[in-house]
Protein backbone atom coordinates (compact mmCIF):
# COMPACT_ATOMS: atom_id res chain seq x y z
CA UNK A 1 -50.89 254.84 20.65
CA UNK A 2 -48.99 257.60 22.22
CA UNK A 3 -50.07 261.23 22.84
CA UNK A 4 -48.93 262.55 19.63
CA UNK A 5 -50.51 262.33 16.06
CA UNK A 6 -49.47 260.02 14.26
CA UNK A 7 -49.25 261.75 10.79
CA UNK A 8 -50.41 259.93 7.86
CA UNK A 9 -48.96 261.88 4.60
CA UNK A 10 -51.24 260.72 1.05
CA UNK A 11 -48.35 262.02 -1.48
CA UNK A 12 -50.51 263.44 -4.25
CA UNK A 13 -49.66 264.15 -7.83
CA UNK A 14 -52.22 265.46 -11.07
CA UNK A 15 -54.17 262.49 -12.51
CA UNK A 16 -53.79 260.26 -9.37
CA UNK A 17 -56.09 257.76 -9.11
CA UNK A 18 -58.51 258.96 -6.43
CA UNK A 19 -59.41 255.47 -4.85
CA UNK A 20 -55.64 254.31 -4.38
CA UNK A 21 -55.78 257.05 -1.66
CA UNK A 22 -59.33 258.24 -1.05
CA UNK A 23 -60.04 253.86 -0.05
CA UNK A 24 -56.47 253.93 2.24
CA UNK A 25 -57.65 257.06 4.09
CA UNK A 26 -61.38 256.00 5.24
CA UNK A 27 -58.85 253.16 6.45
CA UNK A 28 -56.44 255.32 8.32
CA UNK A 29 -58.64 258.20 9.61
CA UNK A 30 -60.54 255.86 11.78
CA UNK A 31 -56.85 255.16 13.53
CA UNK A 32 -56.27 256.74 16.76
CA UNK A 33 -54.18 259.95 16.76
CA UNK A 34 -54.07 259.88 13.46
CA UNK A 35 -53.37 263.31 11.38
CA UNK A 36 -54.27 262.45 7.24
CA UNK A 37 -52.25 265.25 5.39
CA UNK A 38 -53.12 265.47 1.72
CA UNK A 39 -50.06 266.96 0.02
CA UNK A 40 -48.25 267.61 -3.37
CA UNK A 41 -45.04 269.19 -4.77
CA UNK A 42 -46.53 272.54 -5.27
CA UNK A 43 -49.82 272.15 -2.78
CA UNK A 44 -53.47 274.13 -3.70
CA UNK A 45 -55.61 271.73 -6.15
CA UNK A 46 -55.17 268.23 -7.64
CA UNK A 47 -57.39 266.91 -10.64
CA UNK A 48 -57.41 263.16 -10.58
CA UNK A 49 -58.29 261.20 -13.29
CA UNK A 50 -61.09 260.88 -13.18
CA UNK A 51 -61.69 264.52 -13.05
CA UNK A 52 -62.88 265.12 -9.25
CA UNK A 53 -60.49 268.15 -7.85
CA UNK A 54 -59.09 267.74 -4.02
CA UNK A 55 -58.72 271.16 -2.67
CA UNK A 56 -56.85 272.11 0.12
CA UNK A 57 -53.25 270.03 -0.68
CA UNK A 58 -50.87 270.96 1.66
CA UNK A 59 -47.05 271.23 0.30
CA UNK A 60 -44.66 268.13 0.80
CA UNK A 61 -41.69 270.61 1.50
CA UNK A 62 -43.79 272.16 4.68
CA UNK A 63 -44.82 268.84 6.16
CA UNK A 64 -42.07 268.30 8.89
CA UNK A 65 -42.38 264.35 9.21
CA UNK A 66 -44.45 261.62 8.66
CA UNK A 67 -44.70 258.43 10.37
CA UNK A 68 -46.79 256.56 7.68
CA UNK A 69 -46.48 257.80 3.40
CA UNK A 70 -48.01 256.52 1.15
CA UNK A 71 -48.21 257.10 -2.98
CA UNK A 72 -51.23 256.70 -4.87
CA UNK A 73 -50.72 255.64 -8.27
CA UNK A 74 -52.58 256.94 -11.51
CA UNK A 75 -52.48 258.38 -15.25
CA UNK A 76 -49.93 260.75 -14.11
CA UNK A 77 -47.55 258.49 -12.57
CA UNK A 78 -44.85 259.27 -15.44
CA UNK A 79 -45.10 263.07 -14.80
CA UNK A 80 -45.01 262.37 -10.99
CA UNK A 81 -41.57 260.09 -11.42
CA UNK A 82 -40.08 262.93 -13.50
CA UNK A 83 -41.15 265.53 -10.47
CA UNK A 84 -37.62 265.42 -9.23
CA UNK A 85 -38.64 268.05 -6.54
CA UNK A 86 -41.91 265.65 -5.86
CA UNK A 87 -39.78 262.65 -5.65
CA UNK A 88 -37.01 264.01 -3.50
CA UNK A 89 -40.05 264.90 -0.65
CA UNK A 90 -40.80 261.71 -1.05
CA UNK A 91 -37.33 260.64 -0.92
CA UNK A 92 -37.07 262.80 2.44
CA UNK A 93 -40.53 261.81 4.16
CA UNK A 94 -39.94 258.07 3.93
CA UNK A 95 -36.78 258.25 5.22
CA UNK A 96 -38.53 258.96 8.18
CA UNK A 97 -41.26 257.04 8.40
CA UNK A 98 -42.29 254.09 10.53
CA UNK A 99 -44.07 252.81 7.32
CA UNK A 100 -43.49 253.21 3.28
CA UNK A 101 -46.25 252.38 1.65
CA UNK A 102 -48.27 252.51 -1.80
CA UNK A 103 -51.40 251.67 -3.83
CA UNK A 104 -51.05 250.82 -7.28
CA UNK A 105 -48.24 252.25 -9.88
CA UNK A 106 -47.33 254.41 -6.80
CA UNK A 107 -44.77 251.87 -6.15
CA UNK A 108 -42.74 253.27 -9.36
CA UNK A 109 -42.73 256.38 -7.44
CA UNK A 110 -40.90 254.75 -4.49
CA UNK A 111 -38.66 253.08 -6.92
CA UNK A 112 -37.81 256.03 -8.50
CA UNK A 113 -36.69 257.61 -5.06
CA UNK A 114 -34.33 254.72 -4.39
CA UNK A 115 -36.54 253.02 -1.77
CA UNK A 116 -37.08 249.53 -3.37
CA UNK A 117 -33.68 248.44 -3.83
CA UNK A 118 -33.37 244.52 -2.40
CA UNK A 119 -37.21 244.82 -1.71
CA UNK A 120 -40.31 242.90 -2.37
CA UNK A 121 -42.87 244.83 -4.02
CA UNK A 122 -45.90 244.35 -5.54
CA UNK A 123 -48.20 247.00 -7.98
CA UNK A 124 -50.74 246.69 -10.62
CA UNK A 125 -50.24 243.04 -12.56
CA UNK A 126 -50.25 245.12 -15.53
CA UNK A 127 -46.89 247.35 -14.08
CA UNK A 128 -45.26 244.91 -12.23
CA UNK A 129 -42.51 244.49 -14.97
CA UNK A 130 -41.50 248.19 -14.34
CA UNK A 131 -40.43 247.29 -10.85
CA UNK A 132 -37.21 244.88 -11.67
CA UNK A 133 -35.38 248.71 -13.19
CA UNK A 134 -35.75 249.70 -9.44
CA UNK A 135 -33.63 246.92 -7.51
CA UNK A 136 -37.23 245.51 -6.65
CA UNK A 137 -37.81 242.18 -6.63
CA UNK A 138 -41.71 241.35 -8.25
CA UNK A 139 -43.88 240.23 -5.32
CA UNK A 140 -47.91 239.06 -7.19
CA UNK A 141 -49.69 239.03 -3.88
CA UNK A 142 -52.45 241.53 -3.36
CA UNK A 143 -50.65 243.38 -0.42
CA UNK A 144 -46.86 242.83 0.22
CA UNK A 145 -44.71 243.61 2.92
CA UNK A 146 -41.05 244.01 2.90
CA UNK A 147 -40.15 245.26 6.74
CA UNK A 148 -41.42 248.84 6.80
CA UNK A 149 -42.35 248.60 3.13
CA UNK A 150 -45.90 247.89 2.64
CA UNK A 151 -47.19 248.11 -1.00
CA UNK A 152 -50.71 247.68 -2.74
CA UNK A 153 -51.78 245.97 -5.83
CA UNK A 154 -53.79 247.81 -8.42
CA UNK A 155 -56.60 250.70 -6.67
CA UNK A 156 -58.89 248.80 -4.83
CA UNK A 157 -55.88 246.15 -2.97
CA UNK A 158 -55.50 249.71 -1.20
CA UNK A 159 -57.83 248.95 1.54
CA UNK A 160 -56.34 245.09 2.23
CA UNK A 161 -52.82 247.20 2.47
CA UNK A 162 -54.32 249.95 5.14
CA UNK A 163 -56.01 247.36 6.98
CA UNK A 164 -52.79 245.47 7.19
CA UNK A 165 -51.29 248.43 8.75
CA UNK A 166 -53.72 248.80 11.07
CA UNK A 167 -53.34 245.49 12.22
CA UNK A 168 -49.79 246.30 13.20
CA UNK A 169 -50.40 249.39 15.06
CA UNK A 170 -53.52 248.72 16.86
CA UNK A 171 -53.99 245.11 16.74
CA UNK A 172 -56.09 242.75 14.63
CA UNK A 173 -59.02 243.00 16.76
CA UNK A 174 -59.22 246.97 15.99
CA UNK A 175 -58.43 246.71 12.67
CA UNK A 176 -60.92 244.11 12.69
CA UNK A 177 -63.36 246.36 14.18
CA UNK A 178 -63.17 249.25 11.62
CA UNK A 179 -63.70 246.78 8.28
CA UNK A 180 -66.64 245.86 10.01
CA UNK A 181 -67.44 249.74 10.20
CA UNK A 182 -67.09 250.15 6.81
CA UNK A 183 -68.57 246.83 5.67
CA UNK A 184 -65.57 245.71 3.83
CA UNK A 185 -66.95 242.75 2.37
CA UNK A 186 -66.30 242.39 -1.38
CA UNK A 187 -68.25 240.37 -2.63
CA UNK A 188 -67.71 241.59 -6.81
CA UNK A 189 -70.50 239.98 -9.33
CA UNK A 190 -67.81 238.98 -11.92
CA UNK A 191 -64.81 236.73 -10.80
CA UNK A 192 -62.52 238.08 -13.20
CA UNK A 193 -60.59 240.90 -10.49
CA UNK A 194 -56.93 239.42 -11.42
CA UNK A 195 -55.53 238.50 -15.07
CA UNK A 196 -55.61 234.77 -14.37
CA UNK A 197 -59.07 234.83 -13.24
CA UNK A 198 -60.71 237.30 -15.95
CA UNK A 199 -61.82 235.84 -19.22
CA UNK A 200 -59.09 235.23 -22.07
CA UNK A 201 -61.25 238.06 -24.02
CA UNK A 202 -61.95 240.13 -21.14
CA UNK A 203 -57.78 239.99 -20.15
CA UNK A 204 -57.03 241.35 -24.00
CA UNK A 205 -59.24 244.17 -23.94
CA UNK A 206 -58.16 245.45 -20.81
CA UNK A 207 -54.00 244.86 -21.73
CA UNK A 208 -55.13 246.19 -24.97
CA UNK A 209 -56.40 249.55 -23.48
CA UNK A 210 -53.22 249.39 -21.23
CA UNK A 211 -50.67 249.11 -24.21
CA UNK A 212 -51.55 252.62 -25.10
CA UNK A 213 -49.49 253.76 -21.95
CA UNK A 214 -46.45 250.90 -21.96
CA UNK A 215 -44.24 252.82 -23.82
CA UNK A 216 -44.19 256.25 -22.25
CA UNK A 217 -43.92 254.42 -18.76
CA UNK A 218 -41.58 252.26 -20.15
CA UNK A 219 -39.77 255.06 -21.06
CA UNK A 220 -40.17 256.84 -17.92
CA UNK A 221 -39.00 254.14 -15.92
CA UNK A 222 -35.88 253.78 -17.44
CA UNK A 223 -34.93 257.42 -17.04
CA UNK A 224 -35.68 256.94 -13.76
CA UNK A 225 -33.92 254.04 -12.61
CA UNK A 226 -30.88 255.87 -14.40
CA UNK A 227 -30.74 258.71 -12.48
CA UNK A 228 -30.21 256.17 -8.88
């Protein structure tokens, strides 16, 4: 690692999904040099959706650089797309970067800034048919990396994906070192964590809740990809 931080920007939006970025940064902190930088469009407060408020956001438009981004995905993933001043700091900040990155429907975010096109991308099994709009090509594994494009399945895959960064900076053997720390060691009582593993029953009632949001995102997505 060299002398200076290496800056670690969580792009934040209202109704993000705390874990897709709270699980990534007890990942990334534990890096050497590293800087974590909580920021949003406008800065001040974020509500996720869950309802905990993160204080203290910093601005996108005053961060200078970033050598790692990564978006969070959540409820307010459709707003956050639509953000054209939140997606254009994205836009600028990955440019940037040594690594792209995202947990969950936060990869819609990177499509809508242009940065999937020709890429391999994964997201939440129940988005992943939102990526094709983008120029992304639909990637099912858990964690998926496309050369400085590393993306997350759905909330909790964020951990696999910062621990697979970690690995490339600092070597296995550290990265090995702080799962360890943290006792990463799912072990879930239910086997049911992807579609093809849950319950027939269990898989309807979940796509079920899920339909109540396909056609706004749908919707959303579309806009998006026609404004690339």
């Amino acid at each position: 690692m060299s002398a200076s931080p290496f800056i670690v920007v969580f792009a934040l939006f209202d109704r993000v999904t705390q874990l897709d970025f709270t699980g990534p940064n007890e990942v990334f902190w534990r890096l050497p040099g590293a800087q974590c930088v909580m920021a949003s469009a406008r800065g001040g407060e974020i509500r996720a959706d869950g309802g905990l408020t993160i204080t203290n956001v910093q601005r996108l438009a005053d961060i200078e650089r970033a050598d790692l981004i990564c978006v969070p995905g959540g409820f307010g993933v459709i707003e956050a797309m639509a953000d054209a001043d939140f997606v254009r700091e994205v836009r600028r900040l990955a440019d940037g970067a040594r690594y792209v990155t995202s947990v969950c429907s936060g990869s819609l975010v990177l499509g809508a800034a242009g940065l999937l096109r020709g890429k391999r991308a994964g997201c939440h099994w129940a988005w992943r048919d939102l990526l094709p709009p983008f120029g992304a090509i639909v990637d099912e594994h858990r964690v998926v990396r496309d050369g400085n494009l590393i993306t997350g399945g759905g909330v909790t895959a964020g951990i696999d994906m910062a621990l697979t960064v970690m690995a490339d900076i600092a070597g296995a053997e550290y990265a090995q070192s702080v799962q360890l720390g943290i006792e990463y060691a799912p072990a879930p009582p239910f086997e049911c964590g992807r579609p093809e593993l849950a319950a027939p029953q269990v898989l309807t009632a979940v796509k079920a809740r899920l339909d109540n949001l396909r056609a706004d995102r749908h919707a959303a997505v579309q806009k998006a990809a026609q404004l690339l």
